[in-house]
PDB file of N, CA and C in Angstrom:
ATOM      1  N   UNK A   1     132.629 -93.170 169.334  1.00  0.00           N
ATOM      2  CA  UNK A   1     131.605 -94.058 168.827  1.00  0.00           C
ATOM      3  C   UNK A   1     130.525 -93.239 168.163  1.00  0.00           C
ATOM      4  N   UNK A   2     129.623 -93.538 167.205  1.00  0.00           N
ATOM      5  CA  UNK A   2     128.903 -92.857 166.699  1.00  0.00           C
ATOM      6  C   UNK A   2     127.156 -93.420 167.320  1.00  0.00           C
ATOM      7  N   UNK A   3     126.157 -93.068 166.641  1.00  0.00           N
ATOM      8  CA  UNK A   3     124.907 -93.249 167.573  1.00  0.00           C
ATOM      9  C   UNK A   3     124.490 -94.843 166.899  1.00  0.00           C
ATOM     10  N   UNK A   4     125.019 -95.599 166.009  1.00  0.00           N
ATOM     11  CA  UNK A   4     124.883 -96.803 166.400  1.00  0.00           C
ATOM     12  C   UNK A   4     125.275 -97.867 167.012  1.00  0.00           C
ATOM     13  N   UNK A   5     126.477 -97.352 167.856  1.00  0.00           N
ATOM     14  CA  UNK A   5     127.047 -97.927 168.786  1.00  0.00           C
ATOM     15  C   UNK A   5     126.379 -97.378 169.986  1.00  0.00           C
ATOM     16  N   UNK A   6     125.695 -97.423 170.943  1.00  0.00           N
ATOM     17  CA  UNK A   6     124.977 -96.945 171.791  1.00  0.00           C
ATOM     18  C   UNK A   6     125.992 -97.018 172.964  1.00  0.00           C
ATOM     19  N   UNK A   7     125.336 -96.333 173.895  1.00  0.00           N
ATOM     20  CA  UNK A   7     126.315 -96.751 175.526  1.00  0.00           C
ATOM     21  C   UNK A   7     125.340 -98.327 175.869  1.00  0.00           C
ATOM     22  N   UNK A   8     126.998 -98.916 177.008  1.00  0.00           N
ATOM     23  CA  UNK A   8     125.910-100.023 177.048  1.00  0.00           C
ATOM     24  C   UNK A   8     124.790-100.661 177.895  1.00  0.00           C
ATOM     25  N   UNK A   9     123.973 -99.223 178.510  1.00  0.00           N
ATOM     26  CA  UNK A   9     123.228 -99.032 179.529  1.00  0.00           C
ATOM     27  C   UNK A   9     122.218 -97.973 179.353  1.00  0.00           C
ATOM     28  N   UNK A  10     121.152 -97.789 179.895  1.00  0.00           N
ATOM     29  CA  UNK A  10     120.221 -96.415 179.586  1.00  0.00           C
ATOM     30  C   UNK A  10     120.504 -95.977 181.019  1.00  0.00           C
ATOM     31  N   UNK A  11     121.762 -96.126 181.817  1.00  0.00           N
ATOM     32  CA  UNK A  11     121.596 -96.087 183.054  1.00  0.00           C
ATOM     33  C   UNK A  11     123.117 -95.075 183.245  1.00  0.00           C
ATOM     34  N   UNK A  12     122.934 -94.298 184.053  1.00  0.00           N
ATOM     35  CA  UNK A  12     124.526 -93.720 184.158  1.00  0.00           C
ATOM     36  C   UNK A  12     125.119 -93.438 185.955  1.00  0.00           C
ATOM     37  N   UNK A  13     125.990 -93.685 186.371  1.00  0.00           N
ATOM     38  CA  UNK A  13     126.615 -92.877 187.602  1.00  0.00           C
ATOM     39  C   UNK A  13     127.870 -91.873 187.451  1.00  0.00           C
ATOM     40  N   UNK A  14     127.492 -91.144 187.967  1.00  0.00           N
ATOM     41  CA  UNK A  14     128.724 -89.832 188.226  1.00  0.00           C
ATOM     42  C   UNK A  14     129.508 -90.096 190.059  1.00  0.00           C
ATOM     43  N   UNK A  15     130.564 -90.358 189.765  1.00  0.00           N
ATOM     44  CA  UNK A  15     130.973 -90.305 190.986  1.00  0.00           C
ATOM     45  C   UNK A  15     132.511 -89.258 190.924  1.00  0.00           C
ATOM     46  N   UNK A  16     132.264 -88.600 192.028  1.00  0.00           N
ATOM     47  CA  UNK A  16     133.424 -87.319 192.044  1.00  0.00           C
ATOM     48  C   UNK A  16     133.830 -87.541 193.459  1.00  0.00           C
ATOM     49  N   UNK A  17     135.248 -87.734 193.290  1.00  0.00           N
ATOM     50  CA  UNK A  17     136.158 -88.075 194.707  1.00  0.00           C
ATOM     51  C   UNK A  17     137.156 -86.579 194.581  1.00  0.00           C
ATOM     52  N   UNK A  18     136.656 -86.117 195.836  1.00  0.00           N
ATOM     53  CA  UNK A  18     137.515 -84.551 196.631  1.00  0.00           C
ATOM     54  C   UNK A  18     138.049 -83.919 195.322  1.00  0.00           C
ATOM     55  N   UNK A  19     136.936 -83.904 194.902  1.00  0.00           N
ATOM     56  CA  UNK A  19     136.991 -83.123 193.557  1.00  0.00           C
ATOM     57  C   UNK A  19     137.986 -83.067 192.414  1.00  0.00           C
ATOM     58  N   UNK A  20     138.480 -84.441 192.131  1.00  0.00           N
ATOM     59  CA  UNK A  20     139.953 -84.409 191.544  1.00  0.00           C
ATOM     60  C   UNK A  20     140.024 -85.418 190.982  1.00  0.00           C
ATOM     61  N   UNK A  21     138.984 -86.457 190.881  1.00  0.00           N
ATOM     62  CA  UNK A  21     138.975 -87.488 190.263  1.00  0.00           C
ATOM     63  C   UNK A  21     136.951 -87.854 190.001  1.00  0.00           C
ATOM     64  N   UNK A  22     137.174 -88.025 188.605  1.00  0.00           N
ATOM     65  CA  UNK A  22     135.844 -87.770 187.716  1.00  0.00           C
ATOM     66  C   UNK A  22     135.683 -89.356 187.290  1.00  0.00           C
ATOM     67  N   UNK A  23     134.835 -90.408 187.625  1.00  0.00           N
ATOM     68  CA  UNK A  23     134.231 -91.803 186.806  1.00  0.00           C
ATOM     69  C   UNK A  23     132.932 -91.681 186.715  1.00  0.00           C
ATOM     70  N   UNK A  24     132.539 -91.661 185.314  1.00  0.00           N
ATOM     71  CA  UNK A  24     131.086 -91.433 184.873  1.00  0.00           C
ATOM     72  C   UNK A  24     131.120 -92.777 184.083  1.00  0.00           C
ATOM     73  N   UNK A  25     130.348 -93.699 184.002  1.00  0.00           N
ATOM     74  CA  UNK A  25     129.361 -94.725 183.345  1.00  0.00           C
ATOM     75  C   UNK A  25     128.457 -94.129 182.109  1.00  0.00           C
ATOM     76  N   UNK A  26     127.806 -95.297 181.389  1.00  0.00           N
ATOM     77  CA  UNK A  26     126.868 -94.602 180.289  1.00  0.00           C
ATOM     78  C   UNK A  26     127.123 -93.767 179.788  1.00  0.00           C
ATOM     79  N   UNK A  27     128.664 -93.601 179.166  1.00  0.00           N
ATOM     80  CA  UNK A  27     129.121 -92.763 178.489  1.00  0.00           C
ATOM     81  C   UNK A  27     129.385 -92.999 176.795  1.00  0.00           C
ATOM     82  N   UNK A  28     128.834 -92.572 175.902  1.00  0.00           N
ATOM     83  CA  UNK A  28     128.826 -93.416 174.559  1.00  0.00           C
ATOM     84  C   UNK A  28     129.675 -92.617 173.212  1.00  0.00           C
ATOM     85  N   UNK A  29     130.374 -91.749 173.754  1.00  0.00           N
ATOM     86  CA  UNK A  29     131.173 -90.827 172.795  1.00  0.00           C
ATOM     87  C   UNK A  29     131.970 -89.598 173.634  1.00  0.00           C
ATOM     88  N   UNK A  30     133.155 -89.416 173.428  1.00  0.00           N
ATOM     89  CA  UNK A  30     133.787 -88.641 173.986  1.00  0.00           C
ATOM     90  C   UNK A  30     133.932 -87.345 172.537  1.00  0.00           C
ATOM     91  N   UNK A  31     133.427 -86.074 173.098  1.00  0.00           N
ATOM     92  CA  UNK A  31     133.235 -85.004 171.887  1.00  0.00           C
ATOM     93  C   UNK A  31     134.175 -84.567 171.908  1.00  0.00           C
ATOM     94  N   UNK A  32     134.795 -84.174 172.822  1.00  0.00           N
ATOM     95  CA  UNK A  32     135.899 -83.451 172.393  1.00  0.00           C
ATOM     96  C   UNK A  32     136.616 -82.999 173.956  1.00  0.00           C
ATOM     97  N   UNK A  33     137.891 -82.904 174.426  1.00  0.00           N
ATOM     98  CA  UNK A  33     138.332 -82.754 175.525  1.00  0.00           C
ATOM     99  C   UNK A  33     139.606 -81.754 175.627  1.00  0.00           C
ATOM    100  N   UNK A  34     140.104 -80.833 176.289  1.00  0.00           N
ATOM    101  CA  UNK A  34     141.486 -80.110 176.367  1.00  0.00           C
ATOM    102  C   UNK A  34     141.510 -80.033 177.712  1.00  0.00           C
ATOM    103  N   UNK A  35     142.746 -79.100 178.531  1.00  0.00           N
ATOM    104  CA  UNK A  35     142.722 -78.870 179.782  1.00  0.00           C
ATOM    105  C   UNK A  35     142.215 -78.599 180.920  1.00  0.00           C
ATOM    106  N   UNK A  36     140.949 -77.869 180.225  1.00  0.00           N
ATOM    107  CA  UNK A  36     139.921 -77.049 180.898  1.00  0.00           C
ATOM    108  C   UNK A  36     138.286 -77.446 181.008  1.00  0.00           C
ATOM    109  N   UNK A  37     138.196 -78.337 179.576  1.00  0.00           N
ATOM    110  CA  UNK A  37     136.826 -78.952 179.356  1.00  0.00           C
ATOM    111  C   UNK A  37     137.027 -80.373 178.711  1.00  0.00           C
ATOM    112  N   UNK A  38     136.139 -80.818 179.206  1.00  0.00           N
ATOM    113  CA  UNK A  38     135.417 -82.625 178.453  1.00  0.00           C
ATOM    114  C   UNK A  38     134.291 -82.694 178.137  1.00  0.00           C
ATOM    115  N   UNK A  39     133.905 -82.734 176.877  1.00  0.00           N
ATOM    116  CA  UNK A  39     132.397 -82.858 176.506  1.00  0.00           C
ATOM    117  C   UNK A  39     132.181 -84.215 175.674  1.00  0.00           C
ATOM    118  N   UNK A  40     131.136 -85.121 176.902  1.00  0.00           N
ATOM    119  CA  UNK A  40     130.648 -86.443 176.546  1.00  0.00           C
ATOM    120  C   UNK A  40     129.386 -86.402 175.963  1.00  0.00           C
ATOM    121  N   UNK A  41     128.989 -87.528 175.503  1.00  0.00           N
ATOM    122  CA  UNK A  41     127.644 -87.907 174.791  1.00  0.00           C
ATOM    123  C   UNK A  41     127.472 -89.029 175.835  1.00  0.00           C
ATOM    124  N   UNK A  42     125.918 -88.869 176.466  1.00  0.00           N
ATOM    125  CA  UNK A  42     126.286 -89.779 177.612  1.00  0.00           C
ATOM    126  C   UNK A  42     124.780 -90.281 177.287  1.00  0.00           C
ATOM    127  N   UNK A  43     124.256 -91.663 178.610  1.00  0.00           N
ATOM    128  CA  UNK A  43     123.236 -91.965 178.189  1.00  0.00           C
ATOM    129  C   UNK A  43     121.938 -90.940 178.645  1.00  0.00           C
ATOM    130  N   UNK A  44     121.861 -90.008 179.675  1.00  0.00           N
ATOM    131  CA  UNK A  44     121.376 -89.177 180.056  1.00  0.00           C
ATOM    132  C   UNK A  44     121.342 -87.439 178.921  1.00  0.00           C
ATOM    133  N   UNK A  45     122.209 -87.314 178.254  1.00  0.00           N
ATOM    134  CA  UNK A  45     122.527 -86.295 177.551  1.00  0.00           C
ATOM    135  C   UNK A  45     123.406 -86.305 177.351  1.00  0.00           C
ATOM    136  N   UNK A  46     124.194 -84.818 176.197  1.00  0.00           N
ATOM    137  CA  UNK A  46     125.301 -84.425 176.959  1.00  0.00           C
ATOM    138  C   UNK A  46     125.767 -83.966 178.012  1.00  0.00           C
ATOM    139  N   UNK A  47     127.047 -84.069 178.643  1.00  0.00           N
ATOM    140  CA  UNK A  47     127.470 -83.997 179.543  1.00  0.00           C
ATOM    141  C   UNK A  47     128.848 -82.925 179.379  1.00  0.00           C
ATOM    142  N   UNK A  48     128.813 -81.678 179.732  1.00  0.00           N
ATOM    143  CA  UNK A  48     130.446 -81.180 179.889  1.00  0.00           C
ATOM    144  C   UNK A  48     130.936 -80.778 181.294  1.00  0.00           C
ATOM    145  N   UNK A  49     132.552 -81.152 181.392  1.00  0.00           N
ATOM    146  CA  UNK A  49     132.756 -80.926 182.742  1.00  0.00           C
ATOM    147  C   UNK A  49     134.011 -79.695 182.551  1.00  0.00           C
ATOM    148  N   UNK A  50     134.175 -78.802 183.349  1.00  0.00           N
ATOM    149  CA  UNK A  50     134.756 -77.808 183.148  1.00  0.00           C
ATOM    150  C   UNK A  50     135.789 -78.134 184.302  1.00  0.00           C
ATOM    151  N   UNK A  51     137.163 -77.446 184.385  1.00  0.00           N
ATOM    152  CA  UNK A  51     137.942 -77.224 185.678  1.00  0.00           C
ATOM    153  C   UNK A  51     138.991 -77.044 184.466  1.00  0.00           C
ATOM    154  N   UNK A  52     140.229 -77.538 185.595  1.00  0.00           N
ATOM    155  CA  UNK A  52     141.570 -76.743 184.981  1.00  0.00           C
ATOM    156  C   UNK A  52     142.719 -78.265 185.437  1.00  0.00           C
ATOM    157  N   UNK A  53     143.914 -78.477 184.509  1.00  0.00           N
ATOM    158  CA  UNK A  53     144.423 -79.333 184.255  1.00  0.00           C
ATOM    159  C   UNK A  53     143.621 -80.910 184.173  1.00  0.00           C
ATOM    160  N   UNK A  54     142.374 -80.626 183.530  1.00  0.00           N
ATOM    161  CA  UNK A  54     141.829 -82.006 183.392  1.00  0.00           C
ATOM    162  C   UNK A  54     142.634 -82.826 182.052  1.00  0.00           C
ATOM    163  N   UNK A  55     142.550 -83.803 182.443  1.00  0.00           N
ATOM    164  CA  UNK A  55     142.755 -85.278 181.519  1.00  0.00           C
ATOM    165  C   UNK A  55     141.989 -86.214 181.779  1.00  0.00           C
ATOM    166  N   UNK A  56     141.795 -87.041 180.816  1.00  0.00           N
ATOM    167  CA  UNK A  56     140.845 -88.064 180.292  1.00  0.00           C
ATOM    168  C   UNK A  56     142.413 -89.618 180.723  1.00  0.00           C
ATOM    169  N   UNK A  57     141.953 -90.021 181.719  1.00  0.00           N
ATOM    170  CA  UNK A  57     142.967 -91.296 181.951  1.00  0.00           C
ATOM    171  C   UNK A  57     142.362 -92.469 181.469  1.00  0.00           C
ATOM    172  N   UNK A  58     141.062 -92.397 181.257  1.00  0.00           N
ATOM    173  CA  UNK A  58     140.551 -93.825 181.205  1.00  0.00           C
ATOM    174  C   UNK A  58     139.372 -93.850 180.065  1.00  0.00           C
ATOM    175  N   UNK A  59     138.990 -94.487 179.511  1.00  0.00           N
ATOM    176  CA  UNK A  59     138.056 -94.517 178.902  1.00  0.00           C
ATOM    177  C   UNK A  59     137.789 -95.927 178.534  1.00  0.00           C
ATOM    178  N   UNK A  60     136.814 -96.694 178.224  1.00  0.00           N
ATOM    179  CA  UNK A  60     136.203 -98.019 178.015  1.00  0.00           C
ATOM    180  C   UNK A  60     135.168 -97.767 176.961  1.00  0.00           C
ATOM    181  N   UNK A  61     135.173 -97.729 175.504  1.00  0.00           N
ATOM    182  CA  UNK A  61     134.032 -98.104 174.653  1.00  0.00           C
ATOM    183  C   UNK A  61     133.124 -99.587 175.113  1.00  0.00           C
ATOM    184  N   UNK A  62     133.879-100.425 175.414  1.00  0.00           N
ATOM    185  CA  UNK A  62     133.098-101.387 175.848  1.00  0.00           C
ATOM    186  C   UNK A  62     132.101-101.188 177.253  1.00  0.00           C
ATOM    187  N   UNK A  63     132.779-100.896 178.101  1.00  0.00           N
ATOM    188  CA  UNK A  63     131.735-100.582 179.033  1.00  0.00           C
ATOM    189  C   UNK A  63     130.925 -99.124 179.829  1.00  0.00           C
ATOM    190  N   UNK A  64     131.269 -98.222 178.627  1.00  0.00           N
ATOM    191  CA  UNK A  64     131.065 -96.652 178.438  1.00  0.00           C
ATOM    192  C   UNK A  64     131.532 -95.750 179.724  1.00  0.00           C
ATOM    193  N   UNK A  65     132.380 -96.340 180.269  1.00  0.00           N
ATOM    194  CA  UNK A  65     133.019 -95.614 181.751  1.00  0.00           C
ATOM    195  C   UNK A  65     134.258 -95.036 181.174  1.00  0.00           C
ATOM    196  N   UNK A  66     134.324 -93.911 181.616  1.00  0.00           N
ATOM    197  CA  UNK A  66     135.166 -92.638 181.597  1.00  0.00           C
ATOM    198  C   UNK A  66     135.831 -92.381 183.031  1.00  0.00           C
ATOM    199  N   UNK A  67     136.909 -91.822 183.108  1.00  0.00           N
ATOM    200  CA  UNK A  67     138.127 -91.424 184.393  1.00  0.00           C
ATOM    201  C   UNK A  67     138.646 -90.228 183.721  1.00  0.00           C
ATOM    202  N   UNK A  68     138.260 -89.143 184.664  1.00  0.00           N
ATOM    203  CA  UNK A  68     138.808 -87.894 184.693  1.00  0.00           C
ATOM    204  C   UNK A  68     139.914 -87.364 185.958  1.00  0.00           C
ATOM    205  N   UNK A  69     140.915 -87.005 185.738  1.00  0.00           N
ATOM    206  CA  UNK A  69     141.623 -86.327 186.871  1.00  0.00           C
ATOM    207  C   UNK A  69     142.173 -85.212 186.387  1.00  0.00           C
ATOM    208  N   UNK A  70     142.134 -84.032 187.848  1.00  0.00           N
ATOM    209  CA  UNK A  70     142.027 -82.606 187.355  1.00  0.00           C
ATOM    210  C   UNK A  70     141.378 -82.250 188.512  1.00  0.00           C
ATOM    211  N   UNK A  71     141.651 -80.670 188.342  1.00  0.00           N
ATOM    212  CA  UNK A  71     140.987 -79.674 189.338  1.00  0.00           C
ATOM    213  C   UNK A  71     139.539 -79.551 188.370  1.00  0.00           C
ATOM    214  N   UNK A  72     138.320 -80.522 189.231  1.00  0.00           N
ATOM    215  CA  UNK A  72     136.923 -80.220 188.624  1.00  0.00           C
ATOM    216  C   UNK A  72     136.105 -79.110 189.270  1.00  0.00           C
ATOM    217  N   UNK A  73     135.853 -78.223 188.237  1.00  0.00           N
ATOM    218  CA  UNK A  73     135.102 -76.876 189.148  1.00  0.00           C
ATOM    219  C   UNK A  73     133.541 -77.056 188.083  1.00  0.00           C
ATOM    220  N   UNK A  74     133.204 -77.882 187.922  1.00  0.00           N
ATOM    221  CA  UNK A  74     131.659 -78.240 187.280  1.00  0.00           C
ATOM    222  C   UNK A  74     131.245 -78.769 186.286  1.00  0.00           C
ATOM    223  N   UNK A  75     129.605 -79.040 186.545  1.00  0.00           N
ATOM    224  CA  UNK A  75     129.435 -80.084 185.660  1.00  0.00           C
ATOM    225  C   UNK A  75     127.864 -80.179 184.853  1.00  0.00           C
ATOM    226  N   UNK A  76     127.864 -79.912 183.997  1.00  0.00           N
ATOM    227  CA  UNK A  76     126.603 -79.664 183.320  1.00  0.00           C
ATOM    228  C   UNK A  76     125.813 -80.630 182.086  1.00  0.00           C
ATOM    229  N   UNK A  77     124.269 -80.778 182.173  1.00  0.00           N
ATOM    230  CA  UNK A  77     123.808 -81.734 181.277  1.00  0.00           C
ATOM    231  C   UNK A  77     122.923 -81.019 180.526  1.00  0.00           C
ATOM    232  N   UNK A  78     122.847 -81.469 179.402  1.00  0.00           N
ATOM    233  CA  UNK A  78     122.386 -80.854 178.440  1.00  0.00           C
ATOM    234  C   UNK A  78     121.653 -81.611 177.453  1.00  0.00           C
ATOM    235  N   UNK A  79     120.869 -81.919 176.684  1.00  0.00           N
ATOM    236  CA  UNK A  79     120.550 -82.508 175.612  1.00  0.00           C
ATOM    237  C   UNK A  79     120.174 -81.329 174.121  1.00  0.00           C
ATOM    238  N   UNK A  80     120.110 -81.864 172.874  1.00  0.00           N
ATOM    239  CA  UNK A  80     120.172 -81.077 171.733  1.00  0.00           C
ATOM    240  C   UNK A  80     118.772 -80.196 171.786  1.00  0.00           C
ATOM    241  N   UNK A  81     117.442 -80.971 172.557  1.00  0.00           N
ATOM    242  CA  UNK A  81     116.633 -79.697 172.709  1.00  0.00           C
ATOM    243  C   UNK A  81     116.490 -78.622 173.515  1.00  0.00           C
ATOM    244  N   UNK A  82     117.816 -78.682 174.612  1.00  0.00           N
ATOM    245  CA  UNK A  82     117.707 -77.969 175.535  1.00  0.00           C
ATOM    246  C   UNK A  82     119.310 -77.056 174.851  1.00  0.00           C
ATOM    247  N   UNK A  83     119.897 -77.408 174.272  1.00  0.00           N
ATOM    248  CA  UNK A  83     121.089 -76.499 173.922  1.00  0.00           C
ATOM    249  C   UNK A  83     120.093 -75.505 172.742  1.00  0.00           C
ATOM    250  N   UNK A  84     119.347 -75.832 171.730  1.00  0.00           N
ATOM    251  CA  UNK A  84     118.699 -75.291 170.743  1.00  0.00           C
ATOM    252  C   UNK A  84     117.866 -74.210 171.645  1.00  0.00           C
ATOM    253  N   UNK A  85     117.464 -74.111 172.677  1.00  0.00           N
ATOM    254  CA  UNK A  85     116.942 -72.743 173.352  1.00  0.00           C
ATOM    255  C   UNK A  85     117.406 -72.615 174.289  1.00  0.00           C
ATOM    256  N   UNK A  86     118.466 -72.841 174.693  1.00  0.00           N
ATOM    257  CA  UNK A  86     119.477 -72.393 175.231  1.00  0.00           C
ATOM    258  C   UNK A  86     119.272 -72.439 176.929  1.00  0.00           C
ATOM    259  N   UNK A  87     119.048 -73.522 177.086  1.00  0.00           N
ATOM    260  CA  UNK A  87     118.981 -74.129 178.655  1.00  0.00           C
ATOM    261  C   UNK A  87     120.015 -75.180 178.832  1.00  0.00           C
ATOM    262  N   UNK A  88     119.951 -75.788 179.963  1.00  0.00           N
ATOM    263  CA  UNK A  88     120.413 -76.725 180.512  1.00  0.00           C
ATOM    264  C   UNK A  88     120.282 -77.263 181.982  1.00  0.00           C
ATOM    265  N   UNK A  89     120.636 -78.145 182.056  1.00  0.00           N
ATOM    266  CA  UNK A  89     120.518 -78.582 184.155  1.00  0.00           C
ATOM    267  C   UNK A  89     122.170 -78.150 184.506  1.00  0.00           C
ATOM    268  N   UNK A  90     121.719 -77.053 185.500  1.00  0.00           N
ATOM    269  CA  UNK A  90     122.804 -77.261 186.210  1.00  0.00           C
ATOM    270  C   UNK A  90     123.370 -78.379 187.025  1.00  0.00           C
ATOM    271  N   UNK A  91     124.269 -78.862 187.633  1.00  0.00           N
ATOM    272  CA  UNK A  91     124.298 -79.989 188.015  1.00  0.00           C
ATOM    273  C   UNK A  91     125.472 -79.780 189.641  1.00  0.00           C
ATOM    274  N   UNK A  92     126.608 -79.269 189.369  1.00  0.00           N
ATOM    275  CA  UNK A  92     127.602 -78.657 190.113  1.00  0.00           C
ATOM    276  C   UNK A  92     128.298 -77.308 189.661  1.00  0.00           C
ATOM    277  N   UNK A  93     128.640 -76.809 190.591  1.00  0.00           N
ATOM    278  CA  UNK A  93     129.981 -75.621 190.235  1.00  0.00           C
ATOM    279  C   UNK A  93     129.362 -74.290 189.804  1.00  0.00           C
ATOM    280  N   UNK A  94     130.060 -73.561 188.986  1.00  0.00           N
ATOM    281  CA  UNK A  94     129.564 -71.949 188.545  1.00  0.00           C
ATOM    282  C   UNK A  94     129.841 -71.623 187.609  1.00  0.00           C
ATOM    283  N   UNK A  95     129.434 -71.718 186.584  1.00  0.00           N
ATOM    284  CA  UNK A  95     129.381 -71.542 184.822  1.00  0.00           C
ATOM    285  C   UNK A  95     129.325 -69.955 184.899  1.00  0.00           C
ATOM    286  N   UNK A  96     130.280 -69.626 184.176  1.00  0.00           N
ATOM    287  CA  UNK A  96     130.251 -67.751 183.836  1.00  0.00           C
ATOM    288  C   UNK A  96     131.444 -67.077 183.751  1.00  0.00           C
TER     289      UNK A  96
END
């Protein structure tokens, strides 16, 4: 979706079950995804989640909820003024 399609909430939940199954809400663009990473446009920021054999099972433009399954080893938020000097919120896991 692009930014005039908005998510359809200013509101988001992350819920992570025994680390192997990923449903995030307020999700309004999926950037780009492979085995290892998923990087969303969410209503909070961006969002990337890192681990190993991830897939994207689910996704809803209509109601901006996303389903990840995979070995999740973290999860980070970000927005464009915080990537431009090079921060971010950590959130879970160990980036490095």
């Amino acid at each position: 979706m692009n930014e005039q399609n908005a998510a359809p909430s200013a509101s988001q939940d992350v819920t992570l079950r025994q680390r192997r199954e990923l449903e995030i809400t307020g999700v309004s663009d999926v950037i780009g995804f492979d085995e290892t990473s998923v990087a969303l446009r969410t209503a909070l920021g961006r969002l990337d989640v890192e681990g190993e054999g991830l897939s994207v099972v689910g996704l809803s433009s209509e109601t901006g909820r996303v389903r990840i399954v995979g070995s999740v080893s973290g999860l980070w938020y970000s927005d464009e003024r915080e990537k431009k000097e090079g921060r971010g919120l950590f959130f879970f896991g160990r980036k490095g």
